[in-house]
N, C-alpha and C. Protein backbone atom coordinates (compact mmCIF):
# COMPACT_ATOMS: atom_id res chain seq x y z
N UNK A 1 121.79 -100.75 79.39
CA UNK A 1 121.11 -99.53 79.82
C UNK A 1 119.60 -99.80 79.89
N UNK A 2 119.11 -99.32 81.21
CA UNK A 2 117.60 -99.75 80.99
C UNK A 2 116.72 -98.47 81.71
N UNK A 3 115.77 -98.52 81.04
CA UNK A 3 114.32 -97.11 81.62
C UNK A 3 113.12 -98.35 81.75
N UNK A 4 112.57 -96.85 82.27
CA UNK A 4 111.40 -97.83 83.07
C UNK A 4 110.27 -97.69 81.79
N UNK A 5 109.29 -98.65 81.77
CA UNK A 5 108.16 -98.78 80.46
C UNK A 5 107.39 -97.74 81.04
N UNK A 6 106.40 -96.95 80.73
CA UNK A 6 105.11 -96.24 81.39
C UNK A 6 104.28 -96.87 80.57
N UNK A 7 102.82 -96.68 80.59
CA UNK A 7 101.35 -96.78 80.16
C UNK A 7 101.26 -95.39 79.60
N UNK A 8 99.88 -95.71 79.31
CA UNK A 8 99.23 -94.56 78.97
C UNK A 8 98.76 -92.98 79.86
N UNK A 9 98.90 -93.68 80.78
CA UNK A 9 98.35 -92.90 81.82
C UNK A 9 100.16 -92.55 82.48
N UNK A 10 100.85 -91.85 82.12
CA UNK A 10 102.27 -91.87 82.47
C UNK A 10 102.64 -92.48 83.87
N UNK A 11 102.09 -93.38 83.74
CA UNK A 11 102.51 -94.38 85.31
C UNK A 11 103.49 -95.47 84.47
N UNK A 12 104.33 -95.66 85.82
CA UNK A 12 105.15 -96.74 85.67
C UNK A 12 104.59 -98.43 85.69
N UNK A 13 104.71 -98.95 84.86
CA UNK A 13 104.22 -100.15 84.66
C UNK A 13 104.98 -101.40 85.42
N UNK A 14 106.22 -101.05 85.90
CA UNK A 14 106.78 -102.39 86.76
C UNK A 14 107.80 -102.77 85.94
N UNK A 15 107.76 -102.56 85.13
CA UNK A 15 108.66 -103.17 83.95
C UNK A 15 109.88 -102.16 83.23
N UNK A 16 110.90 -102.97 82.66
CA UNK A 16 111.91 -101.96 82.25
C UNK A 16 112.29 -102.49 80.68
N UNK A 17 112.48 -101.22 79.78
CA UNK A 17 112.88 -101.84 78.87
C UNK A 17 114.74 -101.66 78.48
N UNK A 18 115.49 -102.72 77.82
CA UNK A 18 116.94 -102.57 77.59
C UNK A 18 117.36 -101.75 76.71
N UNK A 19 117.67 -101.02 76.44
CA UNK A 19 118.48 -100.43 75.43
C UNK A 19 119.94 -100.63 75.09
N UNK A 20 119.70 -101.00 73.89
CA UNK A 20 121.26 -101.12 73.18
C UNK A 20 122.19 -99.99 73.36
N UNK A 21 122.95 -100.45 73.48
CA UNK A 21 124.07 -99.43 73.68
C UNK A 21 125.06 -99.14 72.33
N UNK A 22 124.87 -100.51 71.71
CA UNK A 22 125.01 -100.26 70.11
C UNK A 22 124.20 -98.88 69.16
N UNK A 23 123.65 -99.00 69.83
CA UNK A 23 122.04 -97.96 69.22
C UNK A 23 122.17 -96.65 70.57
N UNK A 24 121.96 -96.88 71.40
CA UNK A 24 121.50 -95.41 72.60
C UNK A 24 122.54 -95.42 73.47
N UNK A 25 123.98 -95.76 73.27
CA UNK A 25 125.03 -95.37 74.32
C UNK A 25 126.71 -95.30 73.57
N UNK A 26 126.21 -94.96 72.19
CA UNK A 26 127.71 -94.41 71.45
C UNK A 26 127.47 -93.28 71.63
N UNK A 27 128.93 -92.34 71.44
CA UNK A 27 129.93 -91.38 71.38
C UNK A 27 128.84 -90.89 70.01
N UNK A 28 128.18 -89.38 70.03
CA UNK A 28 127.61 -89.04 68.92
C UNK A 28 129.03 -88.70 68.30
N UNK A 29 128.37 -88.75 66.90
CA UNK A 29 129.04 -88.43 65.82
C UNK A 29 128.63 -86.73 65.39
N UNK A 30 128.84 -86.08 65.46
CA UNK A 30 128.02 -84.49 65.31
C UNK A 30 128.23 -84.17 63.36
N UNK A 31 129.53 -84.53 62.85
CA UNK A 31 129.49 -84.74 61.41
C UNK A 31 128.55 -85.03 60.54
N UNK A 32 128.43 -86.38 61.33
CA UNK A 32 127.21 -87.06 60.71
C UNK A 32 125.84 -86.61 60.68
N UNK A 33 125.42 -86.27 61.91
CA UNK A 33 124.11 -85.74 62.02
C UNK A 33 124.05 -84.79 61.04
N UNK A 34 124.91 -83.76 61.01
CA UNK A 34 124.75 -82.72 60.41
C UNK A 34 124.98 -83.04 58.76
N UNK A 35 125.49 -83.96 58.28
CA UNK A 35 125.10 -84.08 56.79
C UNK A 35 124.12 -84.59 56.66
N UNK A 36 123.38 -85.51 57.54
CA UNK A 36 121.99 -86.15 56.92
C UNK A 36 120.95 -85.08 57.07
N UNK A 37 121.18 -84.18 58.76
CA UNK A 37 120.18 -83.11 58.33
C UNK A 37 120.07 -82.45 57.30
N UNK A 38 121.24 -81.98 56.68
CA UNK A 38 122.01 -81.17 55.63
C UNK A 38 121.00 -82.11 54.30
N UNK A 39 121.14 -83.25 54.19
CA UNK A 39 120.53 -83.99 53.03
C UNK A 39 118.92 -83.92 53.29
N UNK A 40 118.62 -84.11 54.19
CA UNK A 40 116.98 -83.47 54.33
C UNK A 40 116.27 -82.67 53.97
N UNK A 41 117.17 -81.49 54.29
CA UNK A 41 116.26 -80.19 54.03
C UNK A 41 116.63 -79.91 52.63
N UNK A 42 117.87 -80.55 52.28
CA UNK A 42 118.20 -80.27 50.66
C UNK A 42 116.91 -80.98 49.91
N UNK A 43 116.41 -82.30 50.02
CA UNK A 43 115.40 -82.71 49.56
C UNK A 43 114.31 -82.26 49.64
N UNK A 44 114.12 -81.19 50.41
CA UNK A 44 112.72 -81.09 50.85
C UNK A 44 112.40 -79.55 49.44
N UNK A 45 114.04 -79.21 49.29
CA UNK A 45 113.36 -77.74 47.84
C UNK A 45 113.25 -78.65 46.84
N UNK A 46 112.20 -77.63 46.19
CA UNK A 46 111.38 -78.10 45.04
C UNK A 46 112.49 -78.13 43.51
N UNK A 47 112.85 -77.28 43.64
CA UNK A 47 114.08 -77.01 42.61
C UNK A 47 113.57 -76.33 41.20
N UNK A 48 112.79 -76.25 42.04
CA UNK A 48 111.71 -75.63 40.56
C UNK A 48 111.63 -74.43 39.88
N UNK A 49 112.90 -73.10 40.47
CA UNK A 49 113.03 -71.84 40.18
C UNK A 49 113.68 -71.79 38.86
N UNK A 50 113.33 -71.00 37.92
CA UNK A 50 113.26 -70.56 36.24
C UNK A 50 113.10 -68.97 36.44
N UNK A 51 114.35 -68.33 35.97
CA UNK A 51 114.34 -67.36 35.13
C UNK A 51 114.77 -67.10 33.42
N UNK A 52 114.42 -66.27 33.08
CA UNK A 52 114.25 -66.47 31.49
C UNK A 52 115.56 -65.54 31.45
N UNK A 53 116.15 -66.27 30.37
CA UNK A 53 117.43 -65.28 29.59
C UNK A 53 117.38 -64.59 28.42
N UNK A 54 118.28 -64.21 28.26
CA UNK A 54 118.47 -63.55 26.80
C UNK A 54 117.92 -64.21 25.58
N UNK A 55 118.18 -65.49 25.33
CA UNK A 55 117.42 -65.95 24.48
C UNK A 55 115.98 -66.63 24.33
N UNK A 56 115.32 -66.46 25.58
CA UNK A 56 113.95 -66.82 25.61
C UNK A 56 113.23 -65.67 25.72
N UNK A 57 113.55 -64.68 25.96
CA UNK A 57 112.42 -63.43 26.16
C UNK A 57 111.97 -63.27 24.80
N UNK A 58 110.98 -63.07 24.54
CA UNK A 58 110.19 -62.26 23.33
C UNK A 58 109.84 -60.92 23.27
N UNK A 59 110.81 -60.73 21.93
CA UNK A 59 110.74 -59.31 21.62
C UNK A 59 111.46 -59.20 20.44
N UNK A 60 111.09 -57.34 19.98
CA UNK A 60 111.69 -57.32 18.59
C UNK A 60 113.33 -57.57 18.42
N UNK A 61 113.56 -58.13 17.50
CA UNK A 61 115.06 -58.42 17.32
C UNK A 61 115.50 -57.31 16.61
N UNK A 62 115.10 -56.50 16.16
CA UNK A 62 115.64 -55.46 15.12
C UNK A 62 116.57 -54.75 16.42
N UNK A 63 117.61 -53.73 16.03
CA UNK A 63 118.62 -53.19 16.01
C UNK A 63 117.76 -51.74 16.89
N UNK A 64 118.11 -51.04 18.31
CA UNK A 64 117.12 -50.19 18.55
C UNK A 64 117.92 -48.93 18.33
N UNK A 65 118.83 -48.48 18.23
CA UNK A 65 119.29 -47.40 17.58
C UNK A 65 120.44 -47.75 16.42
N UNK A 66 120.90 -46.52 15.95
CA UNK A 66 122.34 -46.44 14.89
C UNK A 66 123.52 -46.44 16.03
N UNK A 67 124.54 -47.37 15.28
CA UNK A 67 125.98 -47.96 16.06
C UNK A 67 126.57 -46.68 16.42
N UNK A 68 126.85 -45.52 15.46
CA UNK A 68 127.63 -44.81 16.02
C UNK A 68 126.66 -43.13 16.76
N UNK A 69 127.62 -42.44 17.33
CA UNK A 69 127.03 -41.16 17.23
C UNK A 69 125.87 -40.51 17.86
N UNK A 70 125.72 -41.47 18.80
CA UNK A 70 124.15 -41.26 19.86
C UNK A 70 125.06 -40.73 21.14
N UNK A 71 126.59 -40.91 21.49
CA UNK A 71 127.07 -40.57 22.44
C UNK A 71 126.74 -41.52 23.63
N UNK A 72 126.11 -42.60 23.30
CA UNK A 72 126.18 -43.80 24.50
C UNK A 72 126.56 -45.01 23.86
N UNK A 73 126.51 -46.28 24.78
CA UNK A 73 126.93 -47.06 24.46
C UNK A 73 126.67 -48.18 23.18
N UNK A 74 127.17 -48.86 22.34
CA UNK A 74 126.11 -49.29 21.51
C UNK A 74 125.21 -50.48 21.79
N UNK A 75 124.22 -50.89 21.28
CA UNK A 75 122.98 -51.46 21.58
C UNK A 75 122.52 -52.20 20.40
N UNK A 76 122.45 -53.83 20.47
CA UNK A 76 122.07 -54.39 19.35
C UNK A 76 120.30 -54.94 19.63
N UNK A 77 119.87 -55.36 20.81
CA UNK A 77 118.99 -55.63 20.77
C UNK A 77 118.05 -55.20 22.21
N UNK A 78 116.79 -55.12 22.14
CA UNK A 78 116.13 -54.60 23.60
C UNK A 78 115.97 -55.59 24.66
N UNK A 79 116.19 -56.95 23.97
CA UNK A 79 115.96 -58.37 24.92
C UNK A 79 117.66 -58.21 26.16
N UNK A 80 118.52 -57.13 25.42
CA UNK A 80 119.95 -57.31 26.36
C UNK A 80 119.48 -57.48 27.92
N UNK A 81 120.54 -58.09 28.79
CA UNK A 81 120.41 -58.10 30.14
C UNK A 81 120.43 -56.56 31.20
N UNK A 82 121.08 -55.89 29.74
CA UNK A 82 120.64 -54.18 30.84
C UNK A 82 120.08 -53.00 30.50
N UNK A 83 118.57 -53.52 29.37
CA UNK A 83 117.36 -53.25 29.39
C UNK A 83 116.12 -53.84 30.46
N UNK A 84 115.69 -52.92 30.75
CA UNK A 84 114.38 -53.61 31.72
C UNK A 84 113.65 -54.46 31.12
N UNK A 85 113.26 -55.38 31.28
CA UNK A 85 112.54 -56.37 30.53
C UNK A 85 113.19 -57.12 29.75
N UNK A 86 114.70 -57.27 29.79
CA UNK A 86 115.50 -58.03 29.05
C UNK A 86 115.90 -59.28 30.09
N UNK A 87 116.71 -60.19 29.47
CA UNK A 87 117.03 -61.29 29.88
C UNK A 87 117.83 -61.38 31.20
N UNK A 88 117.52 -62.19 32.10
CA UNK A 88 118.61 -62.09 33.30
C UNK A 88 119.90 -63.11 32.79
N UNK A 89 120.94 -62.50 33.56
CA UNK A 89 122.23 -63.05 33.07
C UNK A 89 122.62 -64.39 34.40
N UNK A 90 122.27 -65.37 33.65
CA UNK A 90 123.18 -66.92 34.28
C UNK A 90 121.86 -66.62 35.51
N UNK A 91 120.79 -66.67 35.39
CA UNK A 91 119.59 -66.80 35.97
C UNK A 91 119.51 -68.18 36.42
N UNK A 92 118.75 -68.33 37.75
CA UNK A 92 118.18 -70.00 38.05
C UNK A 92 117.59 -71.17 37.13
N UNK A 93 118.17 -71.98 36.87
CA UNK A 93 117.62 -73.43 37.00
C UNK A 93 117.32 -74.26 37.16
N UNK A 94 116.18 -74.90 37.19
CA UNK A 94 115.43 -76.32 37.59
C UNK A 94 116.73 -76.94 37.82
N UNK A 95 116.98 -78.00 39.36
CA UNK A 95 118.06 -78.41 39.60
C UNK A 95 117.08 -79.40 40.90
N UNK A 96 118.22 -80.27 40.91
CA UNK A 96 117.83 -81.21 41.95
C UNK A 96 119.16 -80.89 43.16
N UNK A 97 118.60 -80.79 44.31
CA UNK A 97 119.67 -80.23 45.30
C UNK A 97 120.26 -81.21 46.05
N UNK A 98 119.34 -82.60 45.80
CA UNK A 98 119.57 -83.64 46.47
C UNK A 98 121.27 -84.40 46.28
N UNK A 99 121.53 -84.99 47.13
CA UNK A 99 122.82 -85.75 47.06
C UNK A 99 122.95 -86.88 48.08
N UNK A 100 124.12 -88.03 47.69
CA UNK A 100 123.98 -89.23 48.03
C UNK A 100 124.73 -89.14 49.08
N UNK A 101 124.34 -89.79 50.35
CA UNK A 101 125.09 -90.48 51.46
C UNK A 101 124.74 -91.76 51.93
N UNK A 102 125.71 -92.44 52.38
CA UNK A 102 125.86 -93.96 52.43
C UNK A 102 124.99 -94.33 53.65
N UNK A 103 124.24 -95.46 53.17
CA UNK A 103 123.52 -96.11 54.39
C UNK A 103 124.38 -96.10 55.77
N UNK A 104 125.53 -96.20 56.06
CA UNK A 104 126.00 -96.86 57.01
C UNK A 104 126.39 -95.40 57.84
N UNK A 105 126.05 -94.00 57.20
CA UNK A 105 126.68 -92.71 58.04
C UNK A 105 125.30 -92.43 58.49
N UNK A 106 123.63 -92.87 57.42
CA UNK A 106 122.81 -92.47 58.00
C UNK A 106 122.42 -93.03 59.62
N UNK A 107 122.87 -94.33 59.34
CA UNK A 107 122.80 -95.37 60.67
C UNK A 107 122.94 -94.34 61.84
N UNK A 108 124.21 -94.21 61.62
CA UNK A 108 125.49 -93.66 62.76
C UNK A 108 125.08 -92.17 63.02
N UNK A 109 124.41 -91.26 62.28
CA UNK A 109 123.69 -90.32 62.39
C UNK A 109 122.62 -90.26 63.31
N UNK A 110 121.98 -91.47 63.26
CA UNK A 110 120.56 -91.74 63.65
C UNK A 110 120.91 -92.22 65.50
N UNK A 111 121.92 -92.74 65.28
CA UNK A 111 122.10 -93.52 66.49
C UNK A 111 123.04 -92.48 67.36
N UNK A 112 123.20 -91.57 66.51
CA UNK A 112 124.13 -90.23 67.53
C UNK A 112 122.82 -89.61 67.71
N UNK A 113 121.91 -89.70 67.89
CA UNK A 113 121.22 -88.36 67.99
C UNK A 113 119.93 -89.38 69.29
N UNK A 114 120.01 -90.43 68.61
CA UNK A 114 119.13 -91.27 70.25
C UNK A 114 120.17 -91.52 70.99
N UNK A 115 121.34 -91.31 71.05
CA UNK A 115 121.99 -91.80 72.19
C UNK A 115 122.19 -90.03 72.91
N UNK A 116 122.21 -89.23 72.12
CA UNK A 116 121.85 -87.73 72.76
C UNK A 116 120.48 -87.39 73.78
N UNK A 117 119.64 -88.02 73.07
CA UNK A 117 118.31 -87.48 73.78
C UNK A 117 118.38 -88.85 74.54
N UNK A 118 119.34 -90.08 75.03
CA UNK A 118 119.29 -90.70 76.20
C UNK A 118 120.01 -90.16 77.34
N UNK A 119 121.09 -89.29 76.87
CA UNK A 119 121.83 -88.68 77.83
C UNK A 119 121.25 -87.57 78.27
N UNK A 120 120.57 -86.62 77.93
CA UNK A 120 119.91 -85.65 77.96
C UNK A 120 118.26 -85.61 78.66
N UNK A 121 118.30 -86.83 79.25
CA UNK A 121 116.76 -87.88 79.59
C UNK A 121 115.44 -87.42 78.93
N UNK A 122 115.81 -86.90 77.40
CA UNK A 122 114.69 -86.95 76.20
C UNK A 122 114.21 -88.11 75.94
N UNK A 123 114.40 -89.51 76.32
CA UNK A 123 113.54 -90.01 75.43
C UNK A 123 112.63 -91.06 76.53
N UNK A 124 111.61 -91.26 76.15
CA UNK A 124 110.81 -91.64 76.98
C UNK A 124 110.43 -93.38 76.54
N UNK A 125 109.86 -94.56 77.03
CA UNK A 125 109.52 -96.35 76.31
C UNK A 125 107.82 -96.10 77.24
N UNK A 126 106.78 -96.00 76.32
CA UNK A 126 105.58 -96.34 76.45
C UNK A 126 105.68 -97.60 76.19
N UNK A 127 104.61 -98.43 77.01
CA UNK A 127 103.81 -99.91 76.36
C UNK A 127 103.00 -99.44 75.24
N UNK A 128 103.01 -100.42 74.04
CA UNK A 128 101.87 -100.50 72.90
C UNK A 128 100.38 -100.19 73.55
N UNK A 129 100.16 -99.20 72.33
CA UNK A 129 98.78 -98.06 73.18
C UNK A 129 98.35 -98.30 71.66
N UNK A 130 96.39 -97.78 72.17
CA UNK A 130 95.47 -97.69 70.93
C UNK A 130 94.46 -96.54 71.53
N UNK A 131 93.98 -95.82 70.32
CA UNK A 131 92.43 -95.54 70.34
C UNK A 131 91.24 -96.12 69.82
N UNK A 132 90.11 -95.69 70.77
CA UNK A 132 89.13 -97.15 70.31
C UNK A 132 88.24 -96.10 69.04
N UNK A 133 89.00 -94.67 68.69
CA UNK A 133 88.27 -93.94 67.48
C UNK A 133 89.12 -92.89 67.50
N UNK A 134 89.75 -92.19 66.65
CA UNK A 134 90.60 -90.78 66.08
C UNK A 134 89.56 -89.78 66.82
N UNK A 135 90.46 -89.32 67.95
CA UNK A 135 90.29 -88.33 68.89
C UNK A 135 91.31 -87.63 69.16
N UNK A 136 91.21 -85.98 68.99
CA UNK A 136 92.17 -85.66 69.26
C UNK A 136 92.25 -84.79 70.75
N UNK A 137 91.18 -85.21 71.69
CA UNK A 137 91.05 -84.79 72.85
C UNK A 137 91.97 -86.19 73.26
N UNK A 138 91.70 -87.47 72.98
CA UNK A 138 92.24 -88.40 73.92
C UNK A 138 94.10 -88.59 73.67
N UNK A 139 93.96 -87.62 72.74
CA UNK A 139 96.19 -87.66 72.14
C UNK A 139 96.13 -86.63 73.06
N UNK A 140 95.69 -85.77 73.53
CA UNK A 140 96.18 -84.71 74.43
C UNK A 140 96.35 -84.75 75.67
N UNK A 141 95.34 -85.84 75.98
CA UNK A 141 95.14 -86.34 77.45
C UNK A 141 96.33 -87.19 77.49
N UNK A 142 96.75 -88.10 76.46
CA UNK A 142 98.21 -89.12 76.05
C UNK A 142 98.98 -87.62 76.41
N UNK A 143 99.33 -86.96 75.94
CA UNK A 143 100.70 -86.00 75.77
C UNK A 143 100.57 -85.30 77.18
N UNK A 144 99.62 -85.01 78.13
CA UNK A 144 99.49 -84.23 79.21
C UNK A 144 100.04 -85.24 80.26
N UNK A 145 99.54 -86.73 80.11
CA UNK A 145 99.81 -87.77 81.26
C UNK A 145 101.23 -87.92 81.15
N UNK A 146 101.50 -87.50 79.63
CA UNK A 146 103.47 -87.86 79.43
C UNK A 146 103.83 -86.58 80.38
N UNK A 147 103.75 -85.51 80.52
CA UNK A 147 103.86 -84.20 80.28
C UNK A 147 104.64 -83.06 79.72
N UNK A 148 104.00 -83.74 78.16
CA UNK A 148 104.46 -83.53 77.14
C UNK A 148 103.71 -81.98 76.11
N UNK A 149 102.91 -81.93 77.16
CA UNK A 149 101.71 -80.77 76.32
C UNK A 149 102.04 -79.43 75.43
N UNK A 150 103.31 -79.30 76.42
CA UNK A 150 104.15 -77.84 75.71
C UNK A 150 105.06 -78.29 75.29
N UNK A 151 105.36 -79.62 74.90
CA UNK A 151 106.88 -79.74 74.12
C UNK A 151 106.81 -80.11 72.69
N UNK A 152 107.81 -79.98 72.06
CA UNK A 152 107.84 -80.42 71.03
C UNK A 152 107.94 -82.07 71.25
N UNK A 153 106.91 -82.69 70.32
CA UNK A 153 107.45 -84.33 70.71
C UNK A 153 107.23 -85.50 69.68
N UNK A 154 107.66 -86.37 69.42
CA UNK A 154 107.86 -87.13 68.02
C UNK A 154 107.45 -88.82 69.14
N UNK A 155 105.92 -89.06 68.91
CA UNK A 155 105.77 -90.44 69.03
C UNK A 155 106.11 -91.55 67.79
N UNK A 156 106.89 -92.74 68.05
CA UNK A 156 107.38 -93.26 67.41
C UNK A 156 106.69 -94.99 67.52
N UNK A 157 105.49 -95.33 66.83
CA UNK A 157 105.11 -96.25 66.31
C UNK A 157 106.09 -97.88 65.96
N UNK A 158 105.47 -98.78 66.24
CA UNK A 158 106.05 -100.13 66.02
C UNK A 158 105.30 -100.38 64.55
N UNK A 159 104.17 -99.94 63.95
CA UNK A 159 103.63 -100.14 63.07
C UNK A 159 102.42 -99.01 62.85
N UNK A 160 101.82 -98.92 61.22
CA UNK A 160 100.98 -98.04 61.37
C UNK A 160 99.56 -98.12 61.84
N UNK A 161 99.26 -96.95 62.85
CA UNK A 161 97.74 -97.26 63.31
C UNK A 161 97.24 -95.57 63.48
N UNK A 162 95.88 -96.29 62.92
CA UNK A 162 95.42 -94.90 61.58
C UNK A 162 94.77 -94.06 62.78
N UNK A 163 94.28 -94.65 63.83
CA UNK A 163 93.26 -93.88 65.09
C UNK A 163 94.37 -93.20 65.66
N UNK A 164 95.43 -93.70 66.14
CA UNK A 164 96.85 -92.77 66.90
C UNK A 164 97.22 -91.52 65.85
N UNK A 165 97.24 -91.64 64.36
CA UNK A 165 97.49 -90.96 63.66
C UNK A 165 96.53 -89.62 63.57
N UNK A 166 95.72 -89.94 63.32
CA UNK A 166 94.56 -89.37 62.98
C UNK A 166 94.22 -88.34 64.14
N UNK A 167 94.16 -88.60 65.62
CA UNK A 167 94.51 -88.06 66.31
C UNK A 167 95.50 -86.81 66.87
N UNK A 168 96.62 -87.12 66.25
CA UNK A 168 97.51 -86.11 66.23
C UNK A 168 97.60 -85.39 65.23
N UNK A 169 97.23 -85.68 63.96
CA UNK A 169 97.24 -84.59 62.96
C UNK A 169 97.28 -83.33 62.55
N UNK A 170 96.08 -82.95 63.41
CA UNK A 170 95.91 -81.31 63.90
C UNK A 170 96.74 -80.94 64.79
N UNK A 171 97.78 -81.34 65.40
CA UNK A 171 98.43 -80.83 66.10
C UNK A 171 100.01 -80.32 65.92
N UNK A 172 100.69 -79.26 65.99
CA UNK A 172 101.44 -78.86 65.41
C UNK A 172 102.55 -79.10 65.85
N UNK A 173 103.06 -79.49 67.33
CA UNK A 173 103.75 -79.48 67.99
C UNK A 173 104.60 -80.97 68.22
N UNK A 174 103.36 -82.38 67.52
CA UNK A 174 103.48 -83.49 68.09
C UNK A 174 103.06 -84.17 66.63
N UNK A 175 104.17 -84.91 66.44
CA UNK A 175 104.38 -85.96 65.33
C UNK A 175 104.37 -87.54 65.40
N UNK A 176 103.62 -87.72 64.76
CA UNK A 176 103.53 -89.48 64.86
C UNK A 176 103.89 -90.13 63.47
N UNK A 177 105.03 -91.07 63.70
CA UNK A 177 105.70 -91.64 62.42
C UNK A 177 105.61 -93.21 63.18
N UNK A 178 105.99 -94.09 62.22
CA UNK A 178 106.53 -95.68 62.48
C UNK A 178 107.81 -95.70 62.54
N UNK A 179 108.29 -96.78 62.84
CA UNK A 179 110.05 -97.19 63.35
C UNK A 179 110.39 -96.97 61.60
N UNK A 180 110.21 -97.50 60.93
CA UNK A 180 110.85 -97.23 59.44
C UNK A 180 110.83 -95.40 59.06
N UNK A 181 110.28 -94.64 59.39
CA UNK A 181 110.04 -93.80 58.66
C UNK A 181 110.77 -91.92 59.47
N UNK A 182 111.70 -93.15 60.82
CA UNK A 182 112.32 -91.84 61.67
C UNK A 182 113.41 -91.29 60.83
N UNK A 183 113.58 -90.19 61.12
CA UNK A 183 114.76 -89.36 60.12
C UNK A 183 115.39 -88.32 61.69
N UNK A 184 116.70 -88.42 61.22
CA UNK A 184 117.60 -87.29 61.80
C UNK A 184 117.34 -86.37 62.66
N UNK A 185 116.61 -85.73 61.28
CA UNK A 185 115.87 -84.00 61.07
C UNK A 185 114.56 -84.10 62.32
N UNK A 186 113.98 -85.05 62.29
CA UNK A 186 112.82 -85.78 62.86
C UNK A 186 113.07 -85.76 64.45
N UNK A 187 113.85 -86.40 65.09
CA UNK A 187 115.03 -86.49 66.12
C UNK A 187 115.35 -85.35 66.72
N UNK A 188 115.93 -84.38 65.92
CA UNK A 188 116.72 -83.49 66.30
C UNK A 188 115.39 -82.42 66.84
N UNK A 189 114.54 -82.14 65.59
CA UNK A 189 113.55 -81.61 65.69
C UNK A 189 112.79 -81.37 67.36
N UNK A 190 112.89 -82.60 67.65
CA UNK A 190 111.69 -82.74 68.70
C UNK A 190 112.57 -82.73 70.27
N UNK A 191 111.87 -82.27 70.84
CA UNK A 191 112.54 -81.71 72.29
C UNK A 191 112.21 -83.73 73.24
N UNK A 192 111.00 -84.00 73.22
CA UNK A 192 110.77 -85.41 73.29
C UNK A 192 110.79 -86.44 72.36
N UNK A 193 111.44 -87.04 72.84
CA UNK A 193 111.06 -88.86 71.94
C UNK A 193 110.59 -89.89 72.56
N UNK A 194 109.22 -90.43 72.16
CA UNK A 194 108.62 -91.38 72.96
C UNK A 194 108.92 -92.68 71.98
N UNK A 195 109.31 -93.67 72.38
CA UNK A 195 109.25 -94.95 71.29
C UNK A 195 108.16 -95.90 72.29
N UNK A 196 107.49 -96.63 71.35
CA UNK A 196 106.12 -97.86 72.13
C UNK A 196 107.54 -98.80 72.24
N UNK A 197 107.23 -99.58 72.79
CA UNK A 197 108.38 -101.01 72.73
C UNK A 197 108.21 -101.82 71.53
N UNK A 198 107.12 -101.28 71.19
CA UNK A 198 107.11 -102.73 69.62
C UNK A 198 108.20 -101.69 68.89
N UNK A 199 108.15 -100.59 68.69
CA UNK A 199 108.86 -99.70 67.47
C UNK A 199 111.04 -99.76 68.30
N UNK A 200 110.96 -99.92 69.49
CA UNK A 200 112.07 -100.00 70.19
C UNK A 200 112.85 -101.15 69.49
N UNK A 201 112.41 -102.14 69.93
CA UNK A 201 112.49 -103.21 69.01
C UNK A 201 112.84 -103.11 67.59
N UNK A 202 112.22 -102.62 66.76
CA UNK A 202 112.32 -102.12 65.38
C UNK A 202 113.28 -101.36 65.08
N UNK A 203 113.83 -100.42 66.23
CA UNK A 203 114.75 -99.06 65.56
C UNK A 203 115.91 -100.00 66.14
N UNK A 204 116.50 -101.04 66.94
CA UNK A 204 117.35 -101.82 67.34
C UNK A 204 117.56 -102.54 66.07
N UNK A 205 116.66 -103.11 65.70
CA UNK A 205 116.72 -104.39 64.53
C UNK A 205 117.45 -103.09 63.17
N UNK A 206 117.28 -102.13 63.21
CA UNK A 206 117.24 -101.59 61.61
C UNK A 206 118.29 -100.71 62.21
N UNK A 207 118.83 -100.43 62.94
CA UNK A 207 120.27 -99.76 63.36
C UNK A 207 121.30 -100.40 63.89
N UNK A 208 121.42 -101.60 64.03
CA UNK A 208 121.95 -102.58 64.61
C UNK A 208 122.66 -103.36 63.78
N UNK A 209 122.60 -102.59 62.05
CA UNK A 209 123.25 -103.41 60.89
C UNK A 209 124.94 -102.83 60.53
């Protein structure tokens, strides 16, 4: 399977790059995707919610009325769960939400979801591009020549470079990661996918196991 390379300037450069079909022309897996997204966003809560129970609230322990003969129910302490200001019953705990899935479904996850946005003609092969200083007028002029300006879009790096980065930062719509650091969620997320050919290369080599 092959697309054509562009530049910077969204012109066609003459050149084509190959795509694996190991990698950008399997049968998605939709299972898959959806547990690694599923494991993403589970990682991403803090887990950090605490409510206090019955035995941590502070307050008097004494006895607040006599057992019998008040004509309601009886009542040993004011900390109970159905006094106001008493303890909540089987309340939240600090918990980790995270859970394990096997390298080899994240693969197959990853590689269902670029072989989607190849069928779908989402994904786009720039030549290796630079800025000669972190501008974020000249990433816009990059995303307008793609014409990419109103989309959601995930440029995908062969390695890190801090001026391309730096550039897009402020921008809400358009994400810049390296070939190691693509995720699912990442993928799915973005309406475009641009890969440079050095990072093409890279997501072949590291999905290709």
């Amino acid at each position: 399977m092959k697309v054509a390379v562009l530049d910077k300037q969204g012109k066609e450069t003459g050149r084509e790059a190959n795509l694996s079909d190991a990698v950008f022309g399997i049968e998605p897996n939709e299972h898959a995707v959806y547990l690694d997204v599923k494991q993403y966003l589970a990682n991403q809560r803090q887990g950090t919610h605490k409510a206090k129970e019955r035995a941590e609230i502070v307050g008097s322990t004494r006895k607040i009325k006599k057992q019998k003969g008040t004509g309601t129910a009886r009542a040993g302490s004011i900390k109970s769960p159905i006094f106001r200001g008493g303890g909540r019953i089987f309340g939240p705990r600090p918990r980790n939400y995270g859970f394990k899935l096997n390298k080899n479904l994240k693969r197959l996850a990853r590689r269902s979801v670029l072989s989607q946005k190849v069928k779908s003609n989402n994904l786009m092969v720039v030549e290796d591009f630079n800025f000669d200083k972190p501008k974020t007028k000249d990433f816009l002029s990059f995303l307008a020549n793609l014409g990419l300006n109103d989309k959601k879009s995930l440029i995908v790096l062969g390695e890190t470079n801090k001026n391309v980065y730096l550039s897009s930062r402020n921008l809400k719509t358009s994400e810049v990661v390296t070939a190691s650091e693509i995720s699912t969620y990442k993928l799915m997320h973005a309406n475009k996918v641009v890969l440079t050919e050095e990072s093409l290369e890279e997501i072949e080599k590291n999905l290709s196991k």
